[in-house]
Protein backbone atom coordinates (compact mmCIF):
# COMPACT_ATOMS: atom_id res chain seq x y z
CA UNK A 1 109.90 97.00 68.39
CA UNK A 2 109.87 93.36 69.23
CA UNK A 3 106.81 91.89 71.39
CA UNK A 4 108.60 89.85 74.76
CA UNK A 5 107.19 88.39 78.03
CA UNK A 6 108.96 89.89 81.20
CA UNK A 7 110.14 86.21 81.56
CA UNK A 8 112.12 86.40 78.61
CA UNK A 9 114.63 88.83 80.34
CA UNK A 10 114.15 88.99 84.01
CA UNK A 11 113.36 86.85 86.75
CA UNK A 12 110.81 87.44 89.83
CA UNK A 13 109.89 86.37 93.29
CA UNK A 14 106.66 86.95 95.41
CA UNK A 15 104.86 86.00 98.37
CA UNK A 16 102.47 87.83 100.95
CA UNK A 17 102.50 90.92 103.08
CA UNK A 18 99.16 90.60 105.28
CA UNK A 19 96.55 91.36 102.95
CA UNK A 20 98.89 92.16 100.58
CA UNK A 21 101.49 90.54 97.90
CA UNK A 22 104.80 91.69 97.32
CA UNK A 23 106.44 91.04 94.02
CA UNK A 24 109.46 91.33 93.06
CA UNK A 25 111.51 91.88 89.73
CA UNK A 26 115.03 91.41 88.64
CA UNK A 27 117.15 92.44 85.69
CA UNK A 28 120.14 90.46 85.02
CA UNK A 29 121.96 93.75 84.08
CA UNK A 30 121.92 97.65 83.91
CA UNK A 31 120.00 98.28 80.87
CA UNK A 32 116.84 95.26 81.59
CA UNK A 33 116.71 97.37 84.63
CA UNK A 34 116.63 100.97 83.16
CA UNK A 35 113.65 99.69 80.55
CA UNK A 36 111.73 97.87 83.37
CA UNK A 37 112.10 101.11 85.60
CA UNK A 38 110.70 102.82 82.09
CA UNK A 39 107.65 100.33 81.81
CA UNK A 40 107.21 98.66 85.07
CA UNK A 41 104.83 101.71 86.51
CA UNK A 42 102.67 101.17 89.46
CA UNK A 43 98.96 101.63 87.15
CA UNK A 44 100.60 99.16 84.61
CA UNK A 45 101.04 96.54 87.20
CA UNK A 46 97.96 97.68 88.77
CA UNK A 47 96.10 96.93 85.38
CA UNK A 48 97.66 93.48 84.44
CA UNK A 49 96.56 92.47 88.13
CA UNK A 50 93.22 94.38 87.65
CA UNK A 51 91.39 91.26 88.27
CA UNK A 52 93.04 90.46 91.77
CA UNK A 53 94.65 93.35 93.11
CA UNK A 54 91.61 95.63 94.60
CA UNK A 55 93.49 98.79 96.15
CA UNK A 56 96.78 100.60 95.42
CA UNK A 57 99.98 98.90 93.56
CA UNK A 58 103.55 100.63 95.48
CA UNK A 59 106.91 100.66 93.65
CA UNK A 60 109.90 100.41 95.31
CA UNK A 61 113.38 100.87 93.07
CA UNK A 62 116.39 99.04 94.32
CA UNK A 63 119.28 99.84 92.27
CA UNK A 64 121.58 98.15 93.55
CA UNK A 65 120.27 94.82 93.34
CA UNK A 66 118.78 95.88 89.63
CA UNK A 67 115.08 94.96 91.20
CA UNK A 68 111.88 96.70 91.50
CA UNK A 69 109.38 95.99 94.23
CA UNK A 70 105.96 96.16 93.80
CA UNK A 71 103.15 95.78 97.22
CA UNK A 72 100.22 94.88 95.79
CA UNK A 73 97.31 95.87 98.34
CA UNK A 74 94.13 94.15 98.49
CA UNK A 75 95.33 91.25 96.59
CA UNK A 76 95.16 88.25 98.70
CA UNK A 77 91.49 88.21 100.33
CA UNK A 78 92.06 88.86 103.22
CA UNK A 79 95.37 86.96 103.48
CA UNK A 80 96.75 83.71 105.11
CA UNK A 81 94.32 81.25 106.46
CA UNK A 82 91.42 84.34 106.15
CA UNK A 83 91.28 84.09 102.53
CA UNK A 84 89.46 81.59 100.32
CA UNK A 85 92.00 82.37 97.58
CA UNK A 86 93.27 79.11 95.83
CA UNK A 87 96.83 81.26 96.49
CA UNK A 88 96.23 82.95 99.46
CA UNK A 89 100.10 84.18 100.12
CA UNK A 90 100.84 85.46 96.18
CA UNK A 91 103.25 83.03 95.64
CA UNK A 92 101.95 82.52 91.84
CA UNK A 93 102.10 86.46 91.75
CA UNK A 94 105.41 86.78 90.27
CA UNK A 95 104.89 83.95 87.37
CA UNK A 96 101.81 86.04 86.90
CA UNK A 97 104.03 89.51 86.10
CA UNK A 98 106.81 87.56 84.12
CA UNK A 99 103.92 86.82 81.55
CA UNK A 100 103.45 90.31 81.09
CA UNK A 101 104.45 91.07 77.36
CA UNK A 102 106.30 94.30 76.56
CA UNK A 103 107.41 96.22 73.21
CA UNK A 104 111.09 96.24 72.97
């Protein structure tokens, strides 16, 4: 087992969903994807975004793009122009999740 940042392997785009950010991941082929479906879980993300994300963390699987989308509730403050977040529509959130190391 090898220690690796998401970033290593996969690429990621966020931004905001009201109150919420939406992240998502992408595997550049079948088996990135089948090991981030294995360790990407909801209470994983929830936990490496522990000190932002306030409510529930949702995973959505999209095989055929090899990407998994995660809506981070309660993330962003309130959202928009009602939060005093320094990144009030999660665009950072996705940098944030490719620093997330894994065992490989």
């Amino acid at each position: 087992m090898t220690r690796i940042k998401l970033g290593d392997f996969a690429l990621a785009r966020s931004g905001d969903k009201g109150n919420g950010s939406n992240v998502g991941i992408f595997a550049r082929n079948r088996e990135d994807y089948e090991f981030l479906k294995r360790v990407l879980t909801p209470e994983r993300v929830k936990k490496h975004f522990a000190s932002i994300c306030k409510g529930d963390v949702v995973r959505y699987e999209a095989e055929n793009l090899l990407a998994l989308n995660f809506i981070l509730h309660d993330s962003l403050g309130g959202g928009g122009s009602a939060s005093m977040k320094t990144d009030a529509q999660g665009k950072t959130h996705a940098l944030g999740l490719l620093e997330m190391v894994v065992e490989r």
